[in-house]
ModelCIF file with pLDDT and N, C-alpha, C, O atoms, coordinates in Angstrom:
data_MODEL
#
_entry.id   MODEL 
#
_entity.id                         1 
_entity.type                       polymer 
_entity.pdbx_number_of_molecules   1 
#
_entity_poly.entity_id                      1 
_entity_poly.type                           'polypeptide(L)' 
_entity_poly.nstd_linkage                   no 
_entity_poly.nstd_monomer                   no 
_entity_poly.pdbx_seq_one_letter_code       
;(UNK)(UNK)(UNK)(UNK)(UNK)(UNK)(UNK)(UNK)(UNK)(UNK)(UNK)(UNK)(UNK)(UNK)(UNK)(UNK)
(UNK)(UNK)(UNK)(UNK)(UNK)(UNK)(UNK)(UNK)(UNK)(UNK)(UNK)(UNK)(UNK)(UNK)(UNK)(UNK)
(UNK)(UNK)(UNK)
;
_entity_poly.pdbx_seq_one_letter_code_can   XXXXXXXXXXXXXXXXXXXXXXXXXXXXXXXXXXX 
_entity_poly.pdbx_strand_id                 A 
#
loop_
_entity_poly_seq.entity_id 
_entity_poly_seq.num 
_entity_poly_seq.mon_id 
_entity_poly_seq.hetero 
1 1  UNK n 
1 2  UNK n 
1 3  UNK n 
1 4  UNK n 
1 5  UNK n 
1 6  UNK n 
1 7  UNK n 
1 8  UNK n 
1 9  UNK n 
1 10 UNK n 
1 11 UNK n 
1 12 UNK n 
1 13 UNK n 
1 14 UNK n 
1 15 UNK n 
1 16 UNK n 
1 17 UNK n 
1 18 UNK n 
1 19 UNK n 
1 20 UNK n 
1 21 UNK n 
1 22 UNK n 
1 23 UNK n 
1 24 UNK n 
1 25 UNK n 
1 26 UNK n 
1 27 UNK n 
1 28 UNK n 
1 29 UNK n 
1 30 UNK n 
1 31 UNK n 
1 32 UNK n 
1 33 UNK n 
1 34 UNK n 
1 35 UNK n 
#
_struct_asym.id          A 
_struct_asym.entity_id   1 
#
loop_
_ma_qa_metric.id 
_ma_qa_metric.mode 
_ma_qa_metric.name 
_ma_qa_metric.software_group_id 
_ma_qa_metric.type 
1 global pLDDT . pLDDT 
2 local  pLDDT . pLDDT 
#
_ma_qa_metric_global.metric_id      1 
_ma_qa_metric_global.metric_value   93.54 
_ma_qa_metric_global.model_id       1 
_ma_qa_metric_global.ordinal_id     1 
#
loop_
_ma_qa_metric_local.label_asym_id 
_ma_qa_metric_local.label_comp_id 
_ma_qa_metric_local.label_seq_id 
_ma_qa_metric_local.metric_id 
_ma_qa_metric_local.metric_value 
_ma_qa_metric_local.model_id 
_ma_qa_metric_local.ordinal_id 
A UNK 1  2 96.00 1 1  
A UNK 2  2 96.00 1 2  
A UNK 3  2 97.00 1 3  
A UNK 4  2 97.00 1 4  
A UNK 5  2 96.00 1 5  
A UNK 6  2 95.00 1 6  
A UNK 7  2 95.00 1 7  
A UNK 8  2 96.00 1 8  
A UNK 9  2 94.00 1 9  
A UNK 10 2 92.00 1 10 
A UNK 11 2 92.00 1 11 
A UNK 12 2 91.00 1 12 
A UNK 13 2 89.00 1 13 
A UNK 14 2 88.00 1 14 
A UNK 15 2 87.00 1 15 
A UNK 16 2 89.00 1 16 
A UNK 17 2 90.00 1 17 
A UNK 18 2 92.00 1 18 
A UNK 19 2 93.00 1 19 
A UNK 20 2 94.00 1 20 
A UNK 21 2 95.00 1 21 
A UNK 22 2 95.00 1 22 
A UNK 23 2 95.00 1 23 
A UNK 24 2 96.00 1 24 
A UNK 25 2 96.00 1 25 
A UNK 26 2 96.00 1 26 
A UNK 27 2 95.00 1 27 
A UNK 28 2 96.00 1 28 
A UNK 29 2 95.00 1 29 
A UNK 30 2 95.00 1 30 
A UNK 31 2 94.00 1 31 
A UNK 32 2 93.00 1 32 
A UNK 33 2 90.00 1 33 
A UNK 34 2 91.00 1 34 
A UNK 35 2 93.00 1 35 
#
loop_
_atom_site.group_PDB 
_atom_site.id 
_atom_site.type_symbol 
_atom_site.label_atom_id 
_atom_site.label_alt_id 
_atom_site.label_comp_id 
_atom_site.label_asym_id 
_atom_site.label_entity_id 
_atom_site.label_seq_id 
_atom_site.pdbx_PDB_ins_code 
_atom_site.Cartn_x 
_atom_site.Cartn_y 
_atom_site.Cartn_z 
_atom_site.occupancy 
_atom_site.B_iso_or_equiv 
_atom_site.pdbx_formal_charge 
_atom_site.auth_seq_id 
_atom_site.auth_comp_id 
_atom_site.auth_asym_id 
_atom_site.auth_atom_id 
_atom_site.pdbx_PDB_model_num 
ATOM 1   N N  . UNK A 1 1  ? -5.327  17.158 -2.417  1.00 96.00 ? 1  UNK A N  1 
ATOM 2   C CA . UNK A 1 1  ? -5.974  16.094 -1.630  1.00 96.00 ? 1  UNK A CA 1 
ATOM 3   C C  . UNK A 1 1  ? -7.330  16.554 -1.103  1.00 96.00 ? 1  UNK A C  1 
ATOM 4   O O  . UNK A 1 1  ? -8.251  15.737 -1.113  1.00 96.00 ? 1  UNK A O  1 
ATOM 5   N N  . UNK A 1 2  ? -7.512  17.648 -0.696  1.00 96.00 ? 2  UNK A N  1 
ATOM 6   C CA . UNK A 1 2  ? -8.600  18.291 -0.186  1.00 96.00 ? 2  UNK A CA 1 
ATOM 7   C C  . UNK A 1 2  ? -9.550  18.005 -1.554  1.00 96.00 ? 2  UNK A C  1 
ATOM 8   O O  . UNK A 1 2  ? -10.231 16.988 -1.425  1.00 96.00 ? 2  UNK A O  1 
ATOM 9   N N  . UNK A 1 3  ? -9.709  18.653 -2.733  1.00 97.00 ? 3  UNK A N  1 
ATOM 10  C CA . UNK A 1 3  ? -10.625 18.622 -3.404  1.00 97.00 ? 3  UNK A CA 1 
ATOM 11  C C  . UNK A 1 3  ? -10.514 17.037 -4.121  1.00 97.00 ? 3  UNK A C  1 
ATOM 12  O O  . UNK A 1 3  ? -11.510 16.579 -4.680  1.00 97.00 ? 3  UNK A O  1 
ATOM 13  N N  . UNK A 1 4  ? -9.646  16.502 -4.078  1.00 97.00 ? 4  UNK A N  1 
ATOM 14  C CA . UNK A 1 4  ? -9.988  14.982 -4.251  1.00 97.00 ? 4  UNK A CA 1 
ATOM 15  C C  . UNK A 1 4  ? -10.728 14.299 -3.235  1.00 97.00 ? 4  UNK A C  1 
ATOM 16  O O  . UNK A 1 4  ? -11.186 13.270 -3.732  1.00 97.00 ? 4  UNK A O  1 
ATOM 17  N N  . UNK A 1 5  ? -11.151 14.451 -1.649  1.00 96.00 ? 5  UNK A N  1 
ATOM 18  C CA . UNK A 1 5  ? -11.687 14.243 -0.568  1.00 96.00 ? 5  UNK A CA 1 
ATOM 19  C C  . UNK A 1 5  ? -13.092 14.586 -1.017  1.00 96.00 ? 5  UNK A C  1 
ATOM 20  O O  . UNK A 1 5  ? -14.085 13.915 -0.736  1.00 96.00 ? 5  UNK A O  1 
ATOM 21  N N  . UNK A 1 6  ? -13.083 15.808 -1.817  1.00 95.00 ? 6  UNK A N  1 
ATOM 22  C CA . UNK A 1 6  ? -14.473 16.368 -1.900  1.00 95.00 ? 6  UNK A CA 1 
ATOM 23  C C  . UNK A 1 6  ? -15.365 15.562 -3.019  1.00 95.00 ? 6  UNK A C  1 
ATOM 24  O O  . UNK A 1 6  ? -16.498 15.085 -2.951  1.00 95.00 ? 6  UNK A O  1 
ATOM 25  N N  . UNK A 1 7  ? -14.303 15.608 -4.174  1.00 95.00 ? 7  UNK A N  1 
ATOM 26  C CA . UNK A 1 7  ? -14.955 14.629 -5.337  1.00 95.00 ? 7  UNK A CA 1 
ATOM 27  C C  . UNK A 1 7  ? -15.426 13.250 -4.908  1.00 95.00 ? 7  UNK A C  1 
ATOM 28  O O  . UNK A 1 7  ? -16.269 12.559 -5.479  1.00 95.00 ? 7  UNK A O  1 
ATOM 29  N N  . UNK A 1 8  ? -14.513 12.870 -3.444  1.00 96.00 ? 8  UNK A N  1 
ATOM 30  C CA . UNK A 1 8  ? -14.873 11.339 -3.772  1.00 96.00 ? 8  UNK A CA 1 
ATOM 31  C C  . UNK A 1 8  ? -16.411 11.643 -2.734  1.00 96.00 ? 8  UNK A C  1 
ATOM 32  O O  . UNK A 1 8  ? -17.231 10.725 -2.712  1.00 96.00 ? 8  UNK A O  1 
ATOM 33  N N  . UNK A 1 9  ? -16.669 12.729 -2.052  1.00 94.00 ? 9  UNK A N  1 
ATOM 34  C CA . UNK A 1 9  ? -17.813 12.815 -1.168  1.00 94.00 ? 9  UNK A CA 1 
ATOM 35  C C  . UNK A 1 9  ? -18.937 12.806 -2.301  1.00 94.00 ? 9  UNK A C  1 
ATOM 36  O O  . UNK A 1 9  ? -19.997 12.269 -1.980  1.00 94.00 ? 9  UNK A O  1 
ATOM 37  N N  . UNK A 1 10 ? -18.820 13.395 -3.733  1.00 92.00 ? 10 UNK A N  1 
ATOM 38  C CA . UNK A 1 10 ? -19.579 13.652 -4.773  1.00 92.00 ? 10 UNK A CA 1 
ATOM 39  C C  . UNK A 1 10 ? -19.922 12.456 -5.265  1.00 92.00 ? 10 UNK A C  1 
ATOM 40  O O  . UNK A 1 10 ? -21.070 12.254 -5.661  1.00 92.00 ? 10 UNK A O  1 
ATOM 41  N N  . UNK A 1 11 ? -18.821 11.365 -5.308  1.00 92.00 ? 11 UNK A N  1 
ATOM 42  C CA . UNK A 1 11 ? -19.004 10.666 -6.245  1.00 92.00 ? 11 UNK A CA 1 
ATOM 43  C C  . UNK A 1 11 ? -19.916 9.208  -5.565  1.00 92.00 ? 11 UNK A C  1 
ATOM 44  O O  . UNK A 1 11 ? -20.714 8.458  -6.126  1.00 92.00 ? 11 UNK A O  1 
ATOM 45  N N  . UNK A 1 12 ? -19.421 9.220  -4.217  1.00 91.00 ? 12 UNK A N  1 
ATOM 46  C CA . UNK A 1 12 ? -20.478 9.153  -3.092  1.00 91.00 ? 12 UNK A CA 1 
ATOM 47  C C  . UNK A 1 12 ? -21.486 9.080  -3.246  1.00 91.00 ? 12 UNK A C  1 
ATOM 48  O O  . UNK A 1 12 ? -22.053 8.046  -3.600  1.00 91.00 ? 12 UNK A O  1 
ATOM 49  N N  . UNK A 1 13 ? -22.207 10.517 -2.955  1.00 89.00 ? 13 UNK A N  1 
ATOM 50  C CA . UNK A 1 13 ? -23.326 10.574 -2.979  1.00 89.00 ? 13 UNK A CA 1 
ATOM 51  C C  . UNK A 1 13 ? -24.621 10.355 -4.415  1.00 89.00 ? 13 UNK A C  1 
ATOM 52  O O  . UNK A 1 13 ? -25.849 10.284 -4.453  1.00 89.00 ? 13 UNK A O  1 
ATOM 53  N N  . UNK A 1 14 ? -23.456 10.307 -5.488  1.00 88.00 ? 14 UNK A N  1 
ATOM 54  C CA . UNK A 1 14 ? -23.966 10.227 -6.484  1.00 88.00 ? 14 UNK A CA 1 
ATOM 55  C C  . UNK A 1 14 ? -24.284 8.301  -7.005  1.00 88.00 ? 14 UNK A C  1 
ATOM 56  O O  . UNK A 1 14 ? -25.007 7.831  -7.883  1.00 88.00 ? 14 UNK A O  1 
ATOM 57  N N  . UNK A 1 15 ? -23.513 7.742  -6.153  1.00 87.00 ? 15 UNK A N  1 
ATOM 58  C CA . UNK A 1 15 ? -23.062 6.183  -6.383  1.00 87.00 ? 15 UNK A CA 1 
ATOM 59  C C  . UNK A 1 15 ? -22.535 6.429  -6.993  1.00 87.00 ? 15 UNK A C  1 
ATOM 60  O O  . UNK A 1 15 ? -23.493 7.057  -7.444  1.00 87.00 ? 15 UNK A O  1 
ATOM 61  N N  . UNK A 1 16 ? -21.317 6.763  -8.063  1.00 89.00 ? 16 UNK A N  1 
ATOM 62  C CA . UNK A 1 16 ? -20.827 6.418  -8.999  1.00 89.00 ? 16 UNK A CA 1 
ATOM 63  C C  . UNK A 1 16 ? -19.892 5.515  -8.476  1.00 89.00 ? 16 UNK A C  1 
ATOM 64  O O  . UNK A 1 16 ? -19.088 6.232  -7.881  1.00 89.00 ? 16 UNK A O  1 
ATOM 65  N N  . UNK A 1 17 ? -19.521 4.277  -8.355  1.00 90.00 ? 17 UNK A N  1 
ATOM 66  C CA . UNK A 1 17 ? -18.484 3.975  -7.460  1.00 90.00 ? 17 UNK A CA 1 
ATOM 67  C C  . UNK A 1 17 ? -17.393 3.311  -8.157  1.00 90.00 ? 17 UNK A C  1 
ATOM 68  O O  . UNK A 1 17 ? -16.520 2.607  -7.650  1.00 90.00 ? 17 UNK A O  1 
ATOM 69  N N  . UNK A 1 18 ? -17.557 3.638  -9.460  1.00 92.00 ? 18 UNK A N  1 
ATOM 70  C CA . UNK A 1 18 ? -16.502 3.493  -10.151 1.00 92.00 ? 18 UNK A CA 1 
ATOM 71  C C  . UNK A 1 18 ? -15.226 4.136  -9.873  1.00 92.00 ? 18 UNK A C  1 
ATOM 72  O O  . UNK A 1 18 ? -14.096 3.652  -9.809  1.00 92.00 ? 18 UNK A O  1 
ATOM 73  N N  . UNK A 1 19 ? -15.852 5.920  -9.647  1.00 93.00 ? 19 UNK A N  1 
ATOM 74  C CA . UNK A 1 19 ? -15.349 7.134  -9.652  1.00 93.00 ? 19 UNK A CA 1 
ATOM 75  C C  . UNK A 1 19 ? -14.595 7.191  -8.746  1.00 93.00 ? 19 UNK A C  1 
ATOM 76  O O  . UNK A 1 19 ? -13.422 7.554  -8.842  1.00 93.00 ? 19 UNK A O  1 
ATOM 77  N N  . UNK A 1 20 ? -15.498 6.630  -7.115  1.00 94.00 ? 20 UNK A N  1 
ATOM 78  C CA . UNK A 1 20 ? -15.250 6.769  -5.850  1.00 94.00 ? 20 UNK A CA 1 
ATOM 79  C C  . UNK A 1 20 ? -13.964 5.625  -6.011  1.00 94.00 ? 20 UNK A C  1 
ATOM 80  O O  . UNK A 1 20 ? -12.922 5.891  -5.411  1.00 94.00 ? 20 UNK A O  1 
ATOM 81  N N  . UNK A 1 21 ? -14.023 4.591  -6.669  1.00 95.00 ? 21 UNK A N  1 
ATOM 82  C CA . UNK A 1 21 ? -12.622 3.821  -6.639  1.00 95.00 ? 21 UNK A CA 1 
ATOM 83  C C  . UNK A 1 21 ? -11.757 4.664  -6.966  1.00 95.00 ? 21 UNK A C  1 
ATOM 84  O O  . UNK A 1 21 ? -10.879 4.890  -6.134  1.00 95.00 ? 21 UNK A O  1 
ATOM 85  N N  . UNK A 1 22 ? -11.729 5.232  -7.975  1.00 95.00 ? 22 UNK A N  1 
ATOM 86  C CA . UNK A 1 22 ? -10.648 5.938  -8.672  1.00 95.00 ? 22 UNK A CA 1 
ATOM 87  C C  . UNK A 1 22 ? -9.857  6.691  -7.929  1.00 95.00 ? 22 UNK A C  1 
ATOM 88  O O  . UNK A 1 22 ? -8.644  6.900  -7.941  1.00 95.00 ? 22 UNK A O  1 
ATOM 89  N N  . UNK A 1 23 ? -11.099 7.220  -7.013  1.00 95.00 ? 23 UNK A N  1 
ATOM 90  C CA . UNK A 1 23 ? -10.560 8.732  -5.976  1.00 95.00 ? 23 UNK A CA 1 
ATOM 91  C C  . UNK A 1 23 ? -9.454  8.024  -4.919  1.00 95.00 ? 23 UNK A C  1 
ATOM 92  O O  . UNK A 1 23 ? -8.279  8.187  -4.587  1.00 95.00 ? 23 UNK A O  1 
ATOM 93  N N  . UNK A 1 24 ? -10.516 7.187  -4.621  1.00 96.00 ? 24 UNK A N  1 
ATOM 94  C CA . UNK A 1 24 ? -9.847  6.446  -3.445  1.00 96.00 ? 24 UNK A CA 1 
ATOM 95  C C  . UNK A 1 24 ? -8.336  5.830  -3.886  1.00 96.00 ? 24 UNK A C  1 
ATOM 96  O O  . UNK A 1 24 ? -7.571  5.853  -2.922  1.00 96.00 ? 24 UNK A O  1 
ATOM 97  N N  . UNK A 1 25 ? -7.875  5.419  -4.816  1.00 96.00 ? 25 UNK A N  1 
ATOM 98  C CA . UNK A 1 25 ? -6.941  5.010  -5.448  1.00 96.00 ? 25 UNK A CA 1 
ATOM 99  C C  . UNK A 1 25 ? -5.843  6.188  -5.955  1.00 96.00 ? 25 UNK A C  1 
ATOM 100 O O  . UNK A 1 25 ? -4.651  5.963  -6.164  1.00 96.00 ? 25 UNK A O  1 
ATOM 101 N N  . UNK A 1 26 ? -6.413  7.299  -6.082  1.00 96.00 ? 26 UNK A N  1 
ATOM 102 C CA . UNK A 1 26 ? -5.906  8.536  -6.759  1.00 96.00 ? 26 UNK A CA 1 
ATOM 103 C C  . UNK A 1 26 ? -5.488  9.369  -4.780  1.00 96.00 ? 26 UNK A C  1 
ATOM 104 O O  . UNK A 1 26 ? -4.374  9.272  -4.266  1.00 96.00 ? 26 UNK A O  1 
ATOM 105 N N  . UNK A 1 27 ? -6.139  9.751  -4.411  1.00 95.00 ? 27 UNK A N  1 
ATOM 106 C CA . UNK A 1 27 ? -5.765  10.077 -2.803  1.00 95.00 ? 27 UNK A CA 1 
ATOM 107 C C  . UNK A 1 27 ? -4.875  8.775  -2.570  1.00 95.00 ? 27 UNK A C  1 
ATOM 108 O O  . UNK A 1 27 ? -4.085  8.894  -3.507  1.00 95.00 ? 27 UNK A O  1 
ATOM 109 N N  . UNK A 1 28 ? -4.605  7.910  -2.078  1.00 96.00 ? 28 UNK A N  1 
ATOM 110 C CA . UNK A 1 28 ? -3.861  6.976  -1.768  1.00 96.00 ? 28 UNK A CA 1 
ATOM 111 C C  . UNK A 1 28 ? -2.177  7.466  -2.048  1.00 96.00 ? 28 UNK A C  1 
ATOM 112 O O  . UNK A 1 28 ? -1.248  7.710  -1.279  1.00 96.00 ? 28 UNK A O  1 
ATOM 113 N N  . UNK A 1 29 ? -2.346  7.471  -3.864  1.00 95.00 ? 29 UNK A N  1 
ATOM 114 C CA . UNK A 1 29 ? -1.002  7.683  -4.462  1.00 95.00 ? 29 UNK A CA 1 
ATOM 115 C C  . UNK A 1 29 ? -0.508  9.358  -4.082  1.00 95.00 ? 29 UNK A C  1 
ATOM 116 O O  . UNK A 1 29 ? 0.654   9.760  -4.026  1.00 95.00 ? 29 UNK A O  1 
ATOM 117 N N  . UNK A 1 30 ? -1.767  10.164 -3.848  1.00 95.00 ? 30 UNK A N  1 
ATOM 118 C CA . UNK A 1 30 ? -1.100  11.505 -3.491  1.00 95.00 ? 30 UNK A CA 1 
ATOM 119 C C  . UNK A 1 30 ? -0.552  11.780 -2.194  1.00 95.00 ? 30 UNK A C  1 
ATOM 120 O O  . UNK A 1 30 ? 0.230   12.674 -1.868  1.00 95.00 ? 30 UNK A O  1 
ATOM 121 N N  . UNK A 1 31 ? -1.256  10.576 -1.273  1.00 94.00 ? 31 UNK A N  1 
ATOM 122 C CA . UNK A 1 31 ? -0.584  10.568 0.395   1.00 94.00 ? 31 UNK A CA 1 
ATOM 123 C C  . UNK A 1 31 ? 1.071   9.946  -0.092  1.00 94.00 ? 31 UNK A C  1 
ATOM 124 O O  . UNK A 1 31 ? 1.941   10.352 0.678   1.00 94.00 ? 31 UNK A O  1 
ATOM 125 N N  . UNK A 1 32 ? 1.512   9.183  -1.060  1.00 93.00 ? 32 UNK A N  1 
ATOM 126 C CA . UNK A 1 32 ? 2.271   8.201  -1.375  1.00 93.00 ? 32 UNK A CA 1 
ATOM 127 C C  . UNK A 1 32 ? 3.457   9.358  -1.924  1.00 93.00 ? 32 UNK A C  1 
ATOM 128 O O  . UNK A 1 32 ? 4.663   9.127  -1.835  1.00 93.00 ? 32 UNK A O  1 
ATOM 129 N N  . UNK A 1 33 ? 3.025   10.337 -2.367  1.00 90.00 ? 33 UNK A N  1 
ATOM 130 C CA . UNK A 1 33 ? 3.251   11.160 -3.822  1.00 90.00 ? 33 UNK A CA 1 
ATOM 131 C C  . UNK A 1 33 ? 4.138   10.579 -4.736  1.00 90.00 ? 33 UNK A C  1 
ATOM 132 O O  . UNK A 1 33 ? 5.276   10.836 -5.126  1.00 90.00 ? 33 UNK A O  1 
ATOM 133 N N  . UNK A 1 34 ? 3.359   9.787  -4.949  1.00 91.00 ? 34 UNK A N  1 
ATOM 134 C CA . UNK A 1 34 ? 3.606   8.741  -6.653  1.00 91.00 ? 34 UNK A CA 1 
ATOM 135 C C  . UNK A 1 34 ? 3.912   9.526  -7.694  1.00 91.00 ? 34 UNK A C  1 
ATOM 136 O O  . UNK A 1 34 ? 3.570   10.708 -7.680  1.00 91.00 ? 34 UNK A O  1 
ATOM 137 N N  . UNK A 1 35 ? 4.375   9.162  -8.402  1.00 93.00 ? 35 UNK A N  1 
ATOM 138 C CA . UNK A 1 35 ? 4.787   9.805  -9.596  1.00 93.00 ? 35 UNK A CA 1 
ATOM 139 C C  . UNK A 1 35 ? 3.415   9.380  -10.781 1.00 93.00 ? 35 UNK A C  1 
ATOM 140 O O  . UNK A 1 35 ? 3.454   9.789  -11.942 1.00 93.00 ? 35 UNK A O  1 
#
């Protein structure tokens, strides 16, 4: 979760906000721990 926090700060700053969805969607399921 930590370096997913960091990517989405990357993906951030980069706009990619495709990415930043992803993260945000990807952290979500790891607070969840989804399968």
């Amino acid at each position: 979760k930590f370096l997913a926090y960091k990517l989405h700060g990357i993906a951030t700053l980069f706009q990619i906000s495709d990415f930043s969805a992803m993260l945000t969607r990807i952290i979500e399921h790891m607070e969840r721990e989804s399968d």
